[in-house]
C-alpha atoms as a PDB file:
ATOM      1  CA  UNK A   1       0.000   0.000   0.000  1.00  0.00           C
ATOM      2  CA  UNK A   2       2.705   2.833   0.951  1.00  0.00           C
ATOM      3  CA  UNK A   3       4.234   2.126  -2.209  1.00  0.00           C
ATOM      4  CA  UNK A   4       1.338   2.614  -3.814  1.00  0.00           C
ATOM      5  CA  UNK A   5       1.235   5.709  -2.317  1.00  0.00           C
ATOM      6  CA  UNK A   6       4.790   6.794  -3.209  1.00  0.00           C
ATOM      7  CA  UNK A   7       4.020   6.000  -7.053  1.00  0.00           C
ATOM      8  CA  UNK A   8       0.458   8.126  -6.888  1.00  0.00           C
ATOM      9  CA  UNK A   9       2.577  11.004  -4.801  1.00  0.00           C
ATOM     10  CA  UNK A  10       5.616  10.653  -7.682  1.00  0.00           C
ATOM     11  CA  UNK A  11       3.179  10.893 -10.509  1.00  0.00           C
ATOM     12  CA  UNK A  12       1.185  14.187  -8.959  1.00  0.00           C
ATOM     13  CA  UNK A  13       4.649  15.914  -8.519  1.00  0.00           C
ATOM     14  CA  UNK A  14       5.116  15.041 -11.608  1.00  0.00           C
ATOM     15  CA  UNK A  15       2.333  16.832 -13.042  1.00  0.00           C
ATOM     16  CA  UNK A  16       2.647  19.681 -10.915  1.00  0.00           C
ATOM     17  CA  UNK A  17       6.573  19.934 -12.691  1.00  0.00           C
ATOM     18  CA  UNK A  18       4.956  19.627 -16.007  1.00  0.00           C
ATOM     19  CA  UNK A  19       2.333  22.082 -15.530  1.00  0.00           C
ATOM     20  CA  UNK A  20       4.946  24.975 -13.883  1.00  0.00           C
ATOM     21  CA  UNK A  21       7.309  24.301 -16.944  1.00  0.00           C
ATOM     22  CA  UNK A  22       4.508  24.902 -19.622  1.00  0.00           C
ATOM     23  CA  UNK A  23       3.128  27.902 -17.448  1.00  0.00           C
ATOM     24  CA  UNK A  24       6.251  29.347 -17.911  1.00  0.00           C
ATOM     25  CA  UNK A  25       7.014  28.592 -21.338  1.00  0.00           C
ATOM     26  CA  UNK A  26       3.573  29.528 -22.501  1.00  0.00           C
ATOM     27  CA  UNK A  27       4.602  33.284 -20.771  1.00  0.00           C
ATOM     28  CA  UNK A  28       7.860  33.412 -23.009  1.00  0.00           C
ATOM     29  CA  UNK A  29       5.985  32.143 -26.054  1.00  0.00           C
ATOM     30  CA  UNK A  30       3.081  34.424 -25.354  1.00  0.00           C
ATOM     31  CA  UNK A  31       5.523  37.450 -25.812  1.00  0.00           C
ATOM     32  CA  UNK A  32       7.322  35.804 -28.320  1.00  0.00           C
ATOM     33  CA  UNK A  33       3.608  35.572 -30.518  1.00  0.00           C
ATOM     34  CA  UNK A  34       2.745  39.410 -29.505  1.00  0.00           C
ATOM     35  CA  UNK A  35       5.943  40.941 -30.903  1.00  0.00           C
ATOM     36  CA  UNK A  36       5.112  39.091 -34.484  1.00  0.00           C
ATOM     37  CA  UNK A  37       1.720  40.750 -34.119  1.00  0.00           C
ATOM     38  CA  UNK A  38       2.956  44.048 -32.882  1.00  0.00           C
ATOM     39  CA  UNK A  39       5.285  44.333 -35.998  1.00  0.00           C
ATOM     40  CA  UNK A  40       2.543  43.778 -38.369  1.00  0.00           C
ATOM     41  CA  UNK A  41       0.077  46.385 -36.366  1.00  0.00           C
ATOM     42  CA  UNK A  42       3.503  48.734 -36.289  1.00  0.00           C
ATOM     43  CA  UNK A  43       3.761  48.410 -40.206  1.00  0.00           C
ATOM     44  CA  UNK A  44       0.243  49.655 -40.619  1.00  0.00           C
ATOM     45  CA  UNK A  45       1.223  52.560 -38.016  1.00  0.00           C
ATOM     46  CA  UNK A  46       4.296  53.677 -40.057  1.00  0.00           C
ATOM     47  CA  UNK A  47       1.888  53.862 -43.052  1.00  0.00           C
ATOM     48  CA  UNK A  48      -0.686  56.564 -41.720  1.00  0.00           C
ATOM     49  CA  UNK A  49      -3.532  54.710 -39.586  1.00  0.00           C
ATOM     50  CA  UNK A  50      -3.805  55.384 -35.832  1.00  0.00           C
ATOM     51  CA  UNK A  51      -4.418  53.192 -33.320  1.00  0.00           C
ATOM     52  CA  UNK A  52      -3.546  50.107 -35.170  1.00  0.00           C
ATOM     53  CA  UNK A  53      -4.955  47.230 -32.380  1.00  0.00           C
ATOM     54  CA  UNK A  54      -2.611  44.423 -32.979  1.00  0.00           C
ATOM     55  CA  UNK A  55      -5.423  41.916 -32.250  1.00  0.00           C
ATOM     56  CA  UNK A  56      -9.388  42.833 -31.925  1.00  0.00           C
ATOM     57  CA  UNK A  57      -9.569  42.474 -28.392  1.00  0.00           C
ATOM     58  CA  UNK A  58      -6.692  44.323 -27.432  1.00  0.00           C
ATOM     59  CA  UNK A  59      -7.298  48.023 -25.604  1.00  0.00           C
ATOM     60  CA  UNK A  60      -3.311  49.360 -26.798  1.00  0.00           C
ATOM     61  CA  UNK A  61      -1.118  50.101 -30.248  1.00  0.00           C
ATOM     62  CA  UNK A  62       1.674  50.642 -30.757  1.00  0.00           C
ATOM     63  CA  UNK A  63       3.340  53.983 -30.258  1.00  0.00           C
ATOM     64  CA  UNK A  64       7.503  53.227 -30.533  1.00  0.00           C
ATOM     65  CA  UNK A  65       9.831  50.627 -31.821  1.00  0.00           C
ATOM     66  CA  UNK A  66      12.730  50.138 -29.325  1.00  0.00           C
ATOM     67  CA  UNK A  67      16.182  48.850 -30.339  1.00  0.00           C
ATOM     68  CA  UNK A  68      19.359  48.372 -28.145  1.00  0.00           C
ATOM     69  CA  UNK A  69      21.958  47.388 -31.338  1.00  0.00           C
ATOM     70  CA  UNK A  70      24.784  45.808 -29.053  1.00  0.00           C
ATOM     71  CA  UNK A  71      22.331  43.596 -27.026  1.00  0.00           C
ATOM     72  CA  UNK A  72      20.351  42.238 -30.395  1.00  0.00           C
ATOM     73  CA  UNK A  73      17.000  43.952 -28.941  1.00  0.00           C
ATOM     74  CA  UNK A  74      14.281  44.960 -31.212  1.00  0.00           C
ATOM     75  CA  UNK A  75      10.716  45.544 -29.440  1.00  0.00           C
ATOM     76  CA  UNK A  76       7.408  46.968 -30.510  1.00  0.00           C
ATOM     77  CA  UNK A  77       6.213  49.465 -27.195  1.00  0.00           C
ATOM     78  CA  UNK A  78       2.863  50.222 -26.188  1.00  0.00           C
ATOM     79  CA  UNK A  79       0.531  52.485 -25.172  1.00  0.00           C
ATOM     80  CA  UNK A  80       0.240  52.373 -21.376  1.00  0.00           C
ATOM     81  CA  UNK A  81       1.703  50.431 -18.523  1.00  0.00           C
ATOM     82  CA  UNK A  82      -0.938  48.205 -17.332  1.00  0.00           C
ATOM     83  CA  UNK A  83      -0.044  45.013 -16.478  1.00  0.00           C
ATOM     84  CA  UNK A  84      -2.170  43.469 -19.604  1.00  0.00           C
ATOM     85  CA  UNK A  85      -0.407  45.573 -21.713  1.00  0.00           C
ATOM     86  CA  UNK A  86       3.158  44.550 -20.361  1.00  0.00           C
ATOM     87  CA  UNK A  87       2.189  41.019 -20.464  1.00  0.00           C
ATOM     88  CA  UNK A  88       2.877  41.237 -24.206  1.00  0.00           C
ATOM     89  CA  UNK A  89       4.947  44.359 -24.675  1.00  0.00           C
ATOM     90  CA  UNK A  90       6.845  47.116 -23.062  1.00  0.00           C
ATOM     91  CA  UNK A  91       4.544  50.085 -22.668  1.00  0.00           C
ATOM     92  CA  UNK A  92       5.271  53.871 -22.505  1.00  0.00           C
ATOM     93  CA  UNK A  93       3.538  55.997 -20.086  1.00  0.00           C
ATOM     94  CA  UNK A  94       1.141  57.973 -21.810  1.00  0.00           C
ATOM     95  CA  UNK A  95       1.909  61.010 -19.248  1.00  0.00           C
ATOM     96  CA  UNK A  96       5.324  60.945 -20.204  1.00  0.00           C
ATOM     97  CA  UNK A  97       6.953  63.007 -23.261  1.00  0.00           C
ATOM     98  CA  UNK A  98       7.246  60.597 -26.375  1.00  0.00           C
ATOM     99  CA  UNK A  99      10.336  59.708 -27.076  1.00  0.00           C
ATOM    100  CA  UNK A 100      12.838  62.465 -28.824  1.00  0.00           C
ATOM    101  CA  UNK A 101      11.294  65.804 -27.576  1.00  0.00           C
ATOM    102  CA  UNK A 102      11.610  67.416 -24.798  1.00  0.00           C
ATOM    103  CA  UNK A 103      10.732  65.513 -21.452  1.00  0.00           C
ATOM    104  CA  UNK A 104      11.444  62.172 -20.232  1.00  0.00           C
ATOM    105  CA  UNK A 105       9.924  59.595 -22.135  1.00  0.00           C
ATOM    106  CA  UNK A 106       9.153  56.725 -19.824  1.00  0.00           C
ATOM    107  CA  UNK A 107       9.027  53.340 -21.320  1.00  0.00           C
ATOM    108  CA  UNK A 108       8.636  50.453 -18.598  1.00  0.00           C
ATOM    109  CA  UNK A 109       8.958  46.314 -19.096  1.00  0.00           C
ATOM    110  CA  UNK A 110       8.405  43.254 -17.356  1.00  0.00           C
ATOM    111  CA  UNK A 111      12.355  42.011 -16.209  1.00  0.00           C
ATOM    112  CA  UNK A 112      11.475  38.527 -16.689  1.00  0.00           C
ATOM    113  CA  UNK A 113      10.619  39.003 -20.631  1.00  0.00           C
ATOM    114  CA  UNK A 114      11.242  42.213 -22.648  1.00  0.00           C
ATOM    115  CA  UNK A 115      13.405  43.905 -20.330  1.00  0.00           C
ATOM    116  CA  UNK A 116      15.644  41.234 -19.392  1.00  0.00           C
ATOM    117  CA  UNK A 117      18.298  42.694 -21.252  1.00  0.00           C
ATOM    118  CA  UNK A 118      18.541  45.588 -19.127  1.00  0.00           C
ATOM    119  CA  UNK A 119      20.671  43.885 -16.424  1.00  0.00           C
ATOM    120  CA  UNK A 120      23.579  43.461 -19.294  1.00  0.00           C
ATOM    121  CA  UNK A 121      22.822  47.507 -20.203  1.00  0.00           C
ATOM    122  CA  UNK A 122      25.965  50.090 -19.529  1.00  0.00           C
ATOM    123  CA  UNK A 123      26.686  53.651 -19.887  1.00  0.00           C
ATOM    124  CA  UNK A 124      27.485  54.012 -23.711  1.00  0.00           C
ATOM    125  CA  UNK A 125      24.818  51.368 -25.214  1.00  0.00           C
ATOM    126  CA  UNK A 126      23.100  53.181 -27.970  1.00  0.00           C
ATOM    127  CA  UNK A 127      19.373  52.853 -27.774  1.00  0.00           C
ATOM    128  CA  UNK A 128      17.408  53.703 -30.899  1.00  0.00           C
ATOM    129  CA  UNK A 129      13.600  54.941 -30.170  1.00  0.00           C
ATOM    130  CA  UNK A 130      11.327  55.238 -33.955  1.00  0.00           C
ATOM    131  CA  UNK A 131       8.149  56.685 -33.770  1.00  0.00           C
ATOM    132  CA  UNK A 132       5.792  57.221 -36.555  1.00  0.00           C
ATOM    133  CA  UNK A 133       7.413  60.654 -38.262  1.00  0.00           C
ATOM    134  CA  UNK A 134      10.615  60.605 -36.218  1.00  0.00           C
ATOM    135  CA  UNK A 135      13.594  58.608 -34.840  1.00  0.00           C
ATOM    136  CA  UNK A 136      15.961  59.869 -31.870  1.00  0.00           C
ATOM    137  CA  UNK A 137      19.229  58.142 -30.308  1.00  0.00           C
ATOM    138  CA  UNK A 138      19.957  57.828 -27.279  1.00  0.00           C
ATOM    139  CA  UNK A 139      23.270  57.183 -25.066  1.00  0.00           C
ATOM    140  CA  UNK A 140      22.335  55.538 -21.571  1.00  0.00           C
ATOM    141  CA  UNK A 141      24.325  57.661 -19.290  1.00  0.00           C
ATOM    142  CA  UNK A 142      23.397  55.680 -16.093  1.00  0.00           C
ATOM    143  CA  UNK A 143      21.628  52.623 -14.628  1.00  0.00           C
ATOM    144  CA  UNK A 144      20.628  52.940 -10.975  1.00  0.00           C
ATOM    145  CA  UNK A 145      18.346  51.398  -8.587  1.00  0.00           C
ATOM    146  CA  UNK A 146      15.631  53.266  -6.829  1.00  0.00           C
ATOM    147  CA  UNK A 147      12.755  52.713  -4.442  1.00  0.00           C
ATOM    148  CA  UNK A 148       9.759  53.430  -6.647  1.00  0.00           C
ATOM    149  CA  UNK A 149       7.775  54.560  -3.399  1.00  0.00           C
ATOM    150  CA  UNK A 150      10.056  57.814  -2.574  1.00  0.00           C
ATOM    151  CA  UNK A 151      11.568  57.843  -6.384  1.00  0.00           C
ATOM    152  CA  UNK A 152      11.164  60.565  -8.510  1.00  0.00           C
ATOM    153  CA  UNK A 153      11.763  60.644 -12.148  1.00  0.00           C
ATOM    154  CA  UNK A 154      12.754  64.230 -13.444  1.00  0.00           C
ATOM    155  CA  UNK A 155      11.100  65.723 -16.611  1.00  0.00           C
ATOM    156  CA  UNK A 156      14.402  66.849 -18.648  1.00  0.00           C
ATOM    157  CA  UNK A 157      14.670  70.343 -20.383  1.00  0.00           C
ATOM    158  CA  UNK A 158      15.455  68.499 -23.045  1.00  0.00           C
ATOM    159  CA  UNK A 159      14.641  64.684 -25.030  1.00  0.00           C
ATOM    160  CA  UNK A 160      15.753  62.096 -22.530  1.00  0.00           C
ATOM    161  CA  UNK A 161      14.964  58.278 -22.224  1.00  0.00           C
ATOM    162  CA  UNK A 162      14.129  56.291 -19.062  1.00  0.00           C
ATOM    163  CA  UNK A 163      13.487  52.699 -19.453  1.00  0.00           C
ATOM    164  CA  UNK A 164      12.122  50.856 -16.065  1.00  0.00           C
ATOM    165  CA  UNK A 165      11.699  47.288 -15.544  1.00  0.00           C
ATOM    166  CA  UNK A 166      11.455  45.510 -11.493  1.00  0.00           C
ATOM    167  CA  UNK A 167      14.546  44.810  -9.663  1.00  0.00           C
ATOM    168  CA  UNK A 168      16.013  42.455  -8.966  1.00  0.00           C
ATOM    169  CA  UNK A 169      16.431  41.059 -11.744  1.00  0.00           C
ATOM    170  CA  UNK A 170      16.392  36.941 -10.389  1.00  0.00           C
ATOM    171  CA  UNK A 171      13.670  38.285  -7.933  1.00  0.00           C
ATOM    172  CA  UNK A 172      11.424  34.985  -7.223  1.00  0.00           C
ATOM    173  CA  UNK A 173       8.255  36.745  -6.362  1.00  0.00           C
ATOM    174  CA  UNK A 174       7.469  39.697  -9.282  1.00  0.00           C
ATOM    175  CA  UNK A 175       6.754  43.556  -8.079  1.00  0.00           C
ATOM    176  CA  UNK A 176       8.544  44.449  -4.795  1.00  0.00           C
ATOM    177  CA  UNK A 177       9.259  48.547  -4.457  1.00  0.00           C
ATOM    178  CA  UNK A 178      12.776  48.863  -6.210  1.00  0.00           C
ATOM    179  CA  UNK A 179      13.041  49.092  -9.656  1.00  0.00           C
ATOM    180  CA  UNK A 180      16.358  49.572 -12.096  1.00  0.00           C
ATOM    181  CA  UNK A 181      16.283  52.483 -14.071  1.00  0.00           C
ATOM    182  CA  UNK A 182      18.619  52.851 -17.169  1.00  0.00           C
ATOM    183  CA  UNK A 183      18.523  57.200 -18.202  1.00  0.00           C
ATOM    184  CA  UNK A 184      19.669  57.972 -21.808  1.00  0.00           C
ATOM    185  CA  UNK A 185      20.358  60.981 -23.353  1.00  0.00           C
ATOM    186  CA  UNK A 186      20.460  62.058 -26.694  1.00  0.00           C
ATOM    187  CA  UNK A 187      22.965  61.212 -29.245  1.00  0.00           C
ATOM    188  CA  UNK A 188      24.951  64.529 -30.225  1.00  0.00           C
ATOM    189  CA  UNK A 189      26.462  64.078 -33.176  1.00  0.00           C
END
């Protein structure tokens, strides 16, 4: 009978394993699907319509392409920062400035997906921010952490960049108060 047991108890943990693994690859893949979507919404944005909704249901567009060249990044940004809308893509906050005039543009990611990348970001990376009409470079001049509860982002005189994801970055439980901030400035030529 105990061994019974044991084989019943080995089998449930088992499934349990199973289940956590596809959870989490069903997350990565989830992202992974949104971006192809995002790029095809993002094509129609380029060409003149507004509000292009990537997917009928969906309550965002896309606003900004994001690349980071020397970490192989290339993501499709959003329109808010709910957590529905950073389930499939980083989102910029709609209070913020867009990206290349003046203001900080705030543009915030999950660390676990999008934003991974951020950890590996240092002063010097070139980020590249398109929106429909305009592109601007950027120069991250600084990566810090801050306590998002006494944290205040500045609003520049001029275009800067702030990109925001939770910290840290192998945290096992997601949210928490601190959060890494990477600041970029603009690219004088």
């Amino acid at each position: 009978m105990a061994g019974r047991w044991t084989r019943l108890a080995v089998v449930a943990l088992l499934a349990l394993g199973v289940w956590q693994l596809g959870h989490g690859a069903w997350i990565h893949a989830k992202a992974q699907l949104a971006q192809y979507l995002l790029q095809r919404a993002w094509a129609r944005t380029l060409e003149g319509e507004r509000e292009v909704r990537p997917w009928p249901w969906a309550d965002t567009w896309p606003v900004a392409r994001l690349r980071v060249p020397a970490h192989d990044v290339d993501l499709i940004v959003l329109d808010g920062v709910s957590g529905r809308i950073l389930a499939f893509a980083p989102g910029h906050a709609s209070r913020s400035a867009a990206p290349g005039v003046a203001g900080t543009a705030i543009i915030t990611g999950h660390r676990d997906t999008h934003f991974r990348f951020l950890e590996a970001v240092k002063p010097g990376d070139e980020i590249v921010v398109e929106t429909p009409g305009r592109s601007a470079r950027f120069r991250v001049v600084d990566t810090a952490v801050v306590d998002s509860r006494s944290a205040v982002i500045r609003e520049a005189d001029g275009p800067a960049l702030a990109l925001l994801t939770c910290y840290p970055f192998d945290a096992l439980r997601a949210g928490g108060p601190l959060r890494w901030v990477v600041t970029a400035l603009p690219v004088t030529s």
